[in-house]
Protein backbone atom coordinates (compact mmCIF):
# COMPACT_ATOMS: atom_id res chain seq x y z
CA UNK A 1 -3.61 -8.86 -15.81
CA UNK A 2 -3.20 -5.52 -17.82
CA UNK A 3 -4.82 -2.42 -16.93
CA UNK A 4 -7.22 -2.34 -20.07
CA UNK A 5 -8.40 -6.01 -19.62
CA UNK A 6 -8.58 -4.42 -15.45
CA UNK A 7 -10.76 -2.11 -16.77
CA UNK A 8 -12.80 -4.00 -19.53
CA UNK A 9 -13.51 -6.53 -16.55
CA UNK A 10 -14.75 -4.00 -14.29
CA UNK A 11 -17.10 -2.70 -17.20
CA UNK A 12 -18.49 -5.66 -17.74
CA UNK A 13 -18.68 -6.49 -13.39
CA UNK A 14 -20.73 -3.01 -13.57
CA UNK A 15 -22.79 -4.34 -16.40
CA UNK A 16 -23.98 -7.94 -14.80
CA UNK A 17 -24.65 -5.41 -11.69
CA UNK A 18 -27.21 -3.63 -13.32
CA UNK A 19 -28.60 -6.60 -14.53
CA UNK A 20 -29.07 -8.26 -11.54
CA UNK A 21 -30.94 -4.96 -10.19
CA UNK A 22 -33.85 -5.14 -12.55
CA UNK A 23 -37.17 -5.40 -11.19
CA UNK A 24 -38.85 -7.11 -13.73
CA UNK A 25 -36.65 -10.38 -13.34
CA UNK A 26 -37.51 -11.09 -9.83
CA UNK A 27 -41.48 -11.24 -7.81
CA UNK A 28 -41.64 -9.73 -4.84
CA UNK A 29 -43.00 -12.62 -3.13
CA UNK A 30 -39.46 -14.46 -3.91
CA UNK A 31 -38.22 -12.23 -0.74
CA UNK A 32 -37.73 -12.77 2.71
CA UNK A 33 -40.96 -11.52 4.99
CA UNK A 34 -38.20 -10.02 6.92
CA UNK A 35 -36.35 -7.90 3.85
CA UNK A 36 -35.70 -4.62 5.38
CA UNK A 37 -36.91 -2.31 2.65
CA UNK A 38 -40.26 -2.10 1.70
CA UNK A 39 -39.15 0.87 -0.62
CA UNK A 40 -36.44 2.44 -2.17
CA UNK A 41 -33.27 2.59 -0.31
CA UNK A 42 -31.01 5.24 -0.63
CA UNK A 43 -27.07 5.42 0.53
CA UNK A 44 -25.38 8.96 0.77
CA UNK A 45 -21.61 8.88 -0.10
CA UNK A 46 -19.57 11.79 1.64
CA UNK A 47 -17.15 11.55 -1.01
CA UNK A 48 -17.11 12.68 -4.95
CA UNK A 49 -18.32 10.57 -7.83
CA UNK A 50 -15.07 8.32 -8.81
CA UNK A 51 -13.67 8.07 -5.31
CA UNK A 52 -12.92 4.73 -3.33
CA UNK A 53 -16.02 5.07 -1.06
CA UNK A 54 -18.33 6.35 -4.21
CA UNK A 55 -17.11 2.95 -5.91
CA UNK A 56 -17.60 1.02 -2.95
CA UNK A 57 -21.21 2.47 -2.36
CA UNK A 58 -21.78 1.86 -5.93
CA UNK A 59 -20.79 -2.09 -5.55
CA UNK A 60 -22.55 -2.08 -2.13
CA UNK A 61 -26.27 -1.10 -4.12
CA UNK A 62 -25.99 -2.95 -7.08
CA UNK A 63 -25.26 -6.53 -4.89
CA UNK A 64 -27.84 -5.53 -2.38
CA UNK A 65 -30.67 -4.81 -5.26
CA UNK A 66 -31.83 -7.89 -6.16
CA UNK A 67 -31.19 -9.41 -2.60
CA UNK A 68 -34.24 -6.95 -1.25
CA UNK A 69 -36.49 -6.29 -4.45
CA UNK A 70 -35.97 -2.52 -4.17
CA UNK A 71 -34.09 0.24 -6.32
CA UNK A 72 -30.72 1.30 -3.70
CA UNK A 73 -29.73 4.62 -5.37
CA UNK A 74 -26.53 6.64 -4.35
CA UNK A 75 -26.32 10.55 -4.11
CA UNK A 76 -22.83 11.83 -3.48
CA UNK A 77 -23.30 14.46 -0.32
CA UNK A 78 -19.93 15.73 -0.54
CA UNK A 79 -18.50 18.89 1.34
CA UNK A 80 -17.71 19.98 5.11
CA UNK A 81 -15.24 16.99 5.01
CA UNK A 82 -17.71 14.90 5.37
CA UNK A 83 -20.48 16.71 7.53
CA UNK A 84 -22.61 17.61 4.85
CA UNK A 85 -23.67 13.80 4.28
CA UNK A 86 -23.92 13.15 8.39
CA UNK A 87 -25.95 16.13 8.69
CA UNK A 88 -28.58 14.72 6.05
CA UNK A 89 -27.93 11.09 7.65
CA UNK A 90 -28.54 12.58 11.23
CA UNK A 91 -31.91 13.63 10.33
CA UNK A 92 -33.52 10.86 8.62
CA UNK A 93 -35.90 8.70 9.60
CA UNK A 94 -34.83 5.45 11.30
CA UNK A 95 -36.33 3.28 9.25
CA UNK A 96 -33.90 1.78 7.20
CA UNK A 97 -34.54 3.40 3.73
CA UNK A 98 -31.54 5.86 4.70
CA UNK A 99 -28.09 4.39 5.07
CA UNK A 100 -24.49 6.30 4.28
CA UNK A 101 -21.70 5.20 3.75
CA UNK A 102 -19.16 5.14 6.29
CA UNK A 103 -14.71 5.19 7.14
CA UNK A 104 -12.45 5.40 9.82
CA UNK A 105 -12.64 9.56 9.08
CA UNK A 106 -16.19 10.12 10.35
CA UNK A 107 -14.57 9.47 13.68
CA UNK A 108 -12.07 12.45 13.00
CA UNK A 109 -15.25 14.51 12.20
CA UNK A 110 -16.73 13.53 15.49
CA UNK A 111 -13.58 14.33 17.97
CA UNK A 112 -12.63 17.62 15.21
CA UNK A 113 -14.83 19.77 12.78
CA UNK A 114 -17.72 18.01 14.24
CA UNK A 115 -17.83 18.01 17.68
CA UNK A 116 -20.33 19.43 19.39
CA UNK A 117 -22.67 18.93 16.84
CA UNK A 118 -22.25 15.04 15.79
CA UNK A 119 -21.78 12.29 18.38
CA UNK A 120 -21.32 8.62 17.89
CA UNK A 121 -24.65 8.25 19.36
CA UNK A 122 -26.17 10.37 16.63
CA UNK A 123 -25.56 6.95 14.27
CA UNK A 124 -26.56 3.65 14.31
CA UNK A 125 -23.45 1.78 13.28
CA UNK A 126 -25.15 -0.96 11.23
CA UNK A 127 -22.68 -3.11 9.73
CA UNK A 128 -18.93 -3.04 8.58
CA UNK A 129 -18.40 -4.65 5.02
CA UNK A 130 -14.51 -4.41 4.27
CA UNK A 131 -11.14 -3.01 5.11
CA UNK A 132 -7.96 -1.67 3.41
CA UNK A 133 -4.74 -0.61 4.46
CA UNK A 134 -2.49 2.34 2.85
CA UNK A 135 0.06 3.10 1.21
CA UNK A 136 2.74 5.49 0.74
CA UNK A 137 3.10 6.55 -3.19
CA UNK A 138 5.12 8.41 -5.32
CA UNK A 139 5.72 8.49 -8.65
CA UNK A 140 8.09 6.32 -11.38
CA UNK A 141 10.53 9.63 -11.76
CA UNK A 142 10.53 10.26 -8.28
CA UNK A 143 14.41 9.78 -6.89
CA UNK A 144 13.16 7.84 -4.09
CA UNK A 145 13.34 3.86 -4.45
CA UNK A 146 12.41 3.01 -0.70
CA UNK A 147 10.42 3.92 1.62
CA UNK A 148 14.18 4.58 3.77
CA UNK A 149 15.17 7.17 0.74
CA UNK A 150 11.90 8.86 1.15
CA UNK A 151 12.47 9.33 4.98
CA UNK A 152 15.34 10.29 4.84
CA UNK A 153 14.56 13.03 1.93
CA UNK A 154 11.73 14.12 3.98
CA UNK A 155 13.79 14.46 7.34
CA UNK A 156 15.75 17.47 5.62
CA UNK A 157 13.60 18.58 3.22
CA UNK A 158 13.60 22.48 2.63
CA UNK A 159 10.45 23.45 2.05
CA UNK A 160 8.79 20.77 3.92
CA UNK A 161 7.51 17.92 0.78
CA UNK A 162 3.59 18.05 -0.15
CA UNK A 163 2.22 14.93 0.80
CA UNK A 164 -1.28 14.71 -0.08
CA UNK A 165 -4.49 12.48 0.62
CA UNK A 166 -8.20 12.47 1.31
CA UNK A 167 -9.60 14.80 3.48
CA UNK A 168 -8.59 17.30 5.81
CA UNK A 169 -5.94 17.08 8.96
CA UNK A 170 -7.05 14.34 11.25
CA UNK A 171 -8.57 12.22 8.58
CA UNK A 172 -7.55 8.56 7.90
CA UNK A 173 -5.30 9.46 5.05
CA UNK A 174 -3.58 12.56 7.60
CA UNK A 175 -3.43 10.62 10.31
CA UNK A 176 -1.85 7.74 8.50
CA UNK A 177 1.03 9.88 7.43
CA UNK A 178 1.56 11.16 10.85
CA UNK A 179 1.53 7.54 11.80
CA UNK A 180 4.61 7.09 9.49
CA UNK A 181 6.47 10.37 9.99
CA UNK A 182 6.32 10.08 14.11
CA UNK A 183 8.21 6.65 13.27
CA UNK A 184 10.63 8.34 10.59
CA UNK A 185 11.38 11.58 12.40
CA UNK A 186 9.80 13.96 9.78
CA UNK A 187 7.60 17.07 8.86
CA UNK A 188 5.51 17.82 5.83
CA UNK A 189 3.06 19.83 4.45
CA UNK A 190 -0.58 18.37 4.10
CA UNK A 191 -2.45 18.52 1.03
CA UNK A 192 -6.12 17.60 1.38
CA UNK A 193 -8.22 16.31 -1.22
CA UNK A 194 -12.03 15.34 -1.67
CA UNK A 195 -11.16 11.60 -3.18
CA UNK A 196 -8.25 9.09 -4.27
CA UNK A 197 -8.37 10.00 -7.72
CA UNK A 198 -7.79 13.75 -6.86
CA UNK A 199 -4.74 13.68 -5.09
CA UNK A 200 -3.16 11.10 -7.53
CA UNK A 201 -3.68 13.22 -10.66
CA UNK A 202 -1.82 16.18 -8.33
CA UNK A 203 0.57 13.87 -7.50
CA UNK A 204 1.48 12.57 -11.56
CA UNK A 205 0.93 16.19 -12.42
CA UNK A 206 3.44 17.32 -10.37
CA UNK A 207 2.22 19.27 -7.73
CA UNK A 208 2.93 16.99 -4.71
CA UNK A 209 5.56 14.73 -3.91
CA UNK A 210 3.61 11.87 -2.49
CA UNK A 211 0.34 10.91 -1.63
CA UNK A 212 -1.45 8.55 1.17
CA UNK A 213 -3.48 6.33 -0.85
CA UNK A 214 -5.60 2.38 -0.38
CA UNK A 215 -5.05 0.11 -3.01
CA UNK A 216 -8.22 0.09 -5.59
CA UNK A 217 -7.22 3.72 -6.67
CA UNK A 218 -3.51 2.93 -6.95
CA UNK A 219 -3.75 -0.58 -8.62
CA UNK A 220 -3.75 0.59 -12.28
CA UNK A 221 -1.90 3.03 -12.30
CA UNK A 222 0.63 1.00 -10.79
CA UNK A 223 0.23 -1.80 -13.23
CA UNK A 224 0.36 1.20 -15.84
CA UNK A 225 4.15 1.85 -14.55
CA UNK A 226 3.29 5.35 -13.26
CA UNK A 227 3.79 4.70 -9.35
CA UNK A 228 5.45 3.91 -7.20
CA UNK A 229 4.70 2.47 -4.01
CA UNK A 230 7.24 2.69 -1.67
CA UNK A 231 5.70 0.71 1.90
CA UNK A 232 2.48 -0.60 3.16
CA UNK A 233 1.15 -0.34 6.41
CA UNK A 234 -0.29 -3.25 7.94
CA UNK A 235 0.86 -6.57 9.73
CA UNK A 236 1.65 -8.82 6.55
CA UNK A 237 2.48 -7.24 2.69
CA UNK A 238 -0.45 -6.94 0.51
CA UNK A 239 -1.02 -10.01 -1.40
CA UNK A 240 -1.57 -7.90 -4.30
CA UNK A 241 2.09 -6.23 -4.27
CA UNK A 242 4.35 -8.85 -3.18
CA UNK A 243 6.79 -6.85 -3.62
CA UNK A 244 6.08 -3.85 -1.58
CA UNK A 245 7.59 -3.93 2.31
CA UNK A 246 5.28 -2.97 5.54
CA UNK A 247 6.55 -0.52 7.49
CA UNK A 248 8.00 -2.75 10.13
CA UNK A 249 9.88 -4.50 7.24
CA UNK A 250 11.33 -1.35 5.98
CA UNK A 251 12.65 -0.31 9.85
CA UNK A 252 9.41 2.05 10.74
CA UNK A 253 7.84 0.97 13.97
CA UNK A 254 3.99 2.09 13.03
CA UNK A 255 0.76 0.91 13.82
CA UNK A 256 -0.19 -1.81 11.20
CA UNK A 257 -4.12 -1.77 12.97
CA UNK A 258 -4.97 1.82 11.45
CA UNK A 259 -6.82 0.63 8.54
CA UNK A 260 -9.24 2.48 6.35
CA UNK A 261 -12.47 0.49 6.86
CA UNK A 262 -16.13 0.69 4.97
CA UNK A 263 -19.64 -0.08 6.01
CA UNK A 264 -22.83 1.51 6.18
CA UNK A 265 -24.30 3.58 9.21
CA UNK A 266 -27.81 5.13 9.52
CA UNK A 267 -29.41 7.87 11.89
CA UNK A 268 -29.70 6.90 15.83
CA UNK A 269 -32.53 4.99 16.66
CA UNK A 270 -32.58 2.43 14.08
CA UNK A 271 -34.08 -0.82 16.20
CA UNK A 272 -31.58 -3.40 16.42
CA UNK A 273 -33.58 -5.97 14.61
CA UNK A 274 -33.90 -3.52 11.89
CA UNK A 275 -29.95 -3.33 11.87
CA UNK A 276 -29.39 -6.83 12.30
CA UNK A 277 -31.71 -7.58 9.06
CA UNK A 278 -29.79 -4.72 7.00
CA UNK A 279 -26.41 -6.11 8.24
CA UNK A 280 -27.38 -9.51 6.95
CA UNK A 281 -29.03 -8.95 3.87
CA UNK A 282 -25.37 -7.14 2.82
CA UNK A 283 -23.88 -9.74 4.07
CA UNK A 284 -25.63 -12.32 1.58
CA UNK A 285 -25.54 -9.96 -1.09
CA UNK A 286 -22.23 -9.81 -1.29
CA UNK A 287 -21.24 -13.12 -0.52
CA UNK A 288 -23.66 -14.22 -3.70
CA UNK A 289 -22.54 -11.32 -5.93
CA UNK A 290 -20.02 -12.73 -8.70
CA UNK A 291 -19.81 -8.57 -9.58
CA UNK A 292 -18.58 -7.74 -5.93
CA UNK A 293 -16.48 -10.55 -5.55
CA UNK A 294 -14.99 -9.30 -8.79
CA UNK A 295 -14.66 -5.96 -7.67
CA UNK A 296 -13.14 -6.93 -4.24
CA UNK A 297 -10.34 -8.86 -6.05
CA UNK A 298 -9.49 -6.21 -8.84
CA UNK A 299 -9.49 -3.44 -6.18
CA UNK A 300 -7.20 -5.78 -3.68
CA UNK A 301 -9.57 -5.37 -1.14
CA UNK A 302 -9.79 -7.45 2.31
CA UNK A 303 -13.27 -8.90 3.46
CA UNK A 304 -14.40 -7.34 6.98
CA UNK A 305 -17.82 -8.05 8.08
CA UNK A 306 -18.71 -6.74 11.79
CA UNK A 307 -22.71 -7.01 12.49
CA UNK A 308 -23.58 -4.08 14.64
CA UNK A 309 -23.24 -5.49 17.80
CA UNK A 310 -19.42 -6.39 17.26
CA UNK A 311 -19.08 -2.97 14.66
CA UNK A 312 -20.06 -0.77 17.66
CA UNK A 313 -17.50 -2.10 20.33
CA UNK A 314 -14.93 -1.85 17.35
CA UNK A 315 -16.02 1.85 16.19
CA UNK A 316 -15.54 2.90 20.24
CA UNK A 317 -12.02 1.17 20.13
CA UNK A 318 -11.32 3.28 16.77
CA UNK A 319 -12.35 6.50 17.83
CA UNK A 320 -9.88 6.33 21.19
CA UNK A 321 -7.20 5.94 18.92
CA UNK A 322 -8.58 8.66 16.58
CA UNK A 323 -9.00 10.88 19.54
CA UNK A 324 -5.51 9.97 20.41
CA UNK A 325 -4.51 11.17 17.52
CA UNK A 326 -6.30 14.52 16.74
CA UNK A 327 -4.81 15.75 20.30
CA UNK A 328 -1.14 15.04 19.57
CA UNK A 329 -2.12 16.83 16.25
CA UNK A 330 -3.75 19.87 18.33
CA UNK A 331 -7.45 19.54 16.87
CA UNK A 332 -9.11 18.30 19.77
């Protein structure tokens, strides 16, 4: 598929969303007695307007619309890495109407920047909707044409190469690229940025040598013969680049679990009926949304639903590894 007709089809996904979400075509009494929200729902996005989680929270209201009869609208709470938006999460009301969006770096907020004044019991971990694993990307131009060149560049490398990604040390994207350079015997020099589409326009303007990135931000751009992705990290290649190694394939021993993952999270105290209704009306949403369905397959996205039961037991598992992490790092 070529990027424009990529692009055309996600206009017109975004335009049957909208069109689901209107009011007028649906009676209230068509819904469930037990629909969650008996008024407008709103998500908070840590992240800026254009980003992978903005998208995804974006997708995530306009499925779950017409599945609960209410307006879901999304306000982008972006700064503090991400504790701007769990501050204003923290103190809502647990009733449901408040959800935020949520990835594997609110645990590095919890265990870093955050500690001390967010916990994991501060949230109610509602429901995980998808994953996505990362790559490594550089540009066309760039004299790298493996993932092995690019190791072995960035094992001698004088000044250290800019690598950049979302958020600051310790997030996902950091601690993904630690993940590969502990494996491939190499320093660098972090670059953080508030969303995907940031650190890729530094990266094609120039101003750093590679990025961590998932693949909805990289996939037309990739198409568009600008990038280059040079390995993937998780168990099996990415069905939607065939041709791009995992990290075990290209000789790196690292992690293939550490996965950027995506679901929705509310303040503490949110009763677990309440969550369990939430988690399930998302669930049908999306599974009865042509425009998400769309969306997941465009942005070469994997499916991941965890109710809350089974997302809490994986979100402790996470944050060892996270906390892992951020002390071999020295921030924590």
């Amino acid at each position: 598929m070529s990027t424009i007709s990529r692009r055309r089809l996600l206009q017109i996904s975004g335009s049957i969303g909208a069109g689901l979400a209107m009011p007028a075509v649906l009676s209230r009494a068509a819904f469930a007695a037990d629909a969650f929200a008996s008024k407008p729902v709103t998500i908070l996005c840590h992240t800026a307007p254009g980003s992978a989680a903005d998208t995804y929270a974006r997708q995530v209201a306009a499925a779950l619309e017409p599945e609960i009869g209410q307006t879901v609208v999304v306000e982008n709470r972006v700064g503090g890495n991400g504790m701007v938006q769990m501050a204003a999460l923290k103190s809502a009301k647990p009733d449901g109407n408040t959800l935020g969006v949520n990835t594997i770096s609110h645990l590095s907020i919890l265990h870093g920047a955050g500690a001390g004044t967010f916990a994991e019991s501060d949230f109610s971990w509602v429901v995980r909707v998808q994953t996505e694993g990362f790559f490594t990307v550089v540009r066309t131009d760039a004299p790298w044409q493996t993932l092995g060149d690019f190791v072995q560049a960035a094992r001698t490398a004088s000044p250290l190469l800019n690598i950049g990604g979302q958020g600051a040390p310790g997030s996902a994207h950091n601690i993904h690229i630690n993940m590969l350079a502990q494996a491939g015997g190499f320093k660098f020099n972090w670059i953080p940025f508030p969303g995907g589409m940031e650190h890729l326009t530094a990266l094609l303007g120039g101003s750093i040598e590679a990025t961590s990135n998932n693949p909805q931000t990289v996939v037309q751009f990739n198409e568009a013969g600008r990038l280059r992705l040079l390995g993937f990290q998780g168990a099996e290649r990415n069905p939607s680049f065939p041709d791009v190694p995992t990290y075990r394939e290209a000789g790196f021993d690292v992690d293939p679990s550490w996965q950027q993952v995506r679901g929705l999270i509310g303040p503490a105290g949110i009763p677990e009926e309440l969550q369990q209704r939430i988690a399930e009306a998302l669930r049908n949403a999306t599974e009865k949304s042509e425009t998400w369905q769309k969306y997941m397959a465009l942005s070469s996205l994997s499916p991941g639903y965890m109710g809350p039961a089974e997302y809490r037991d994986y979100i402790t598992r996470q944050s060892q590894v996270t906390l892992d992490w951020m002390k071999k790092l020295g921030l924590a």
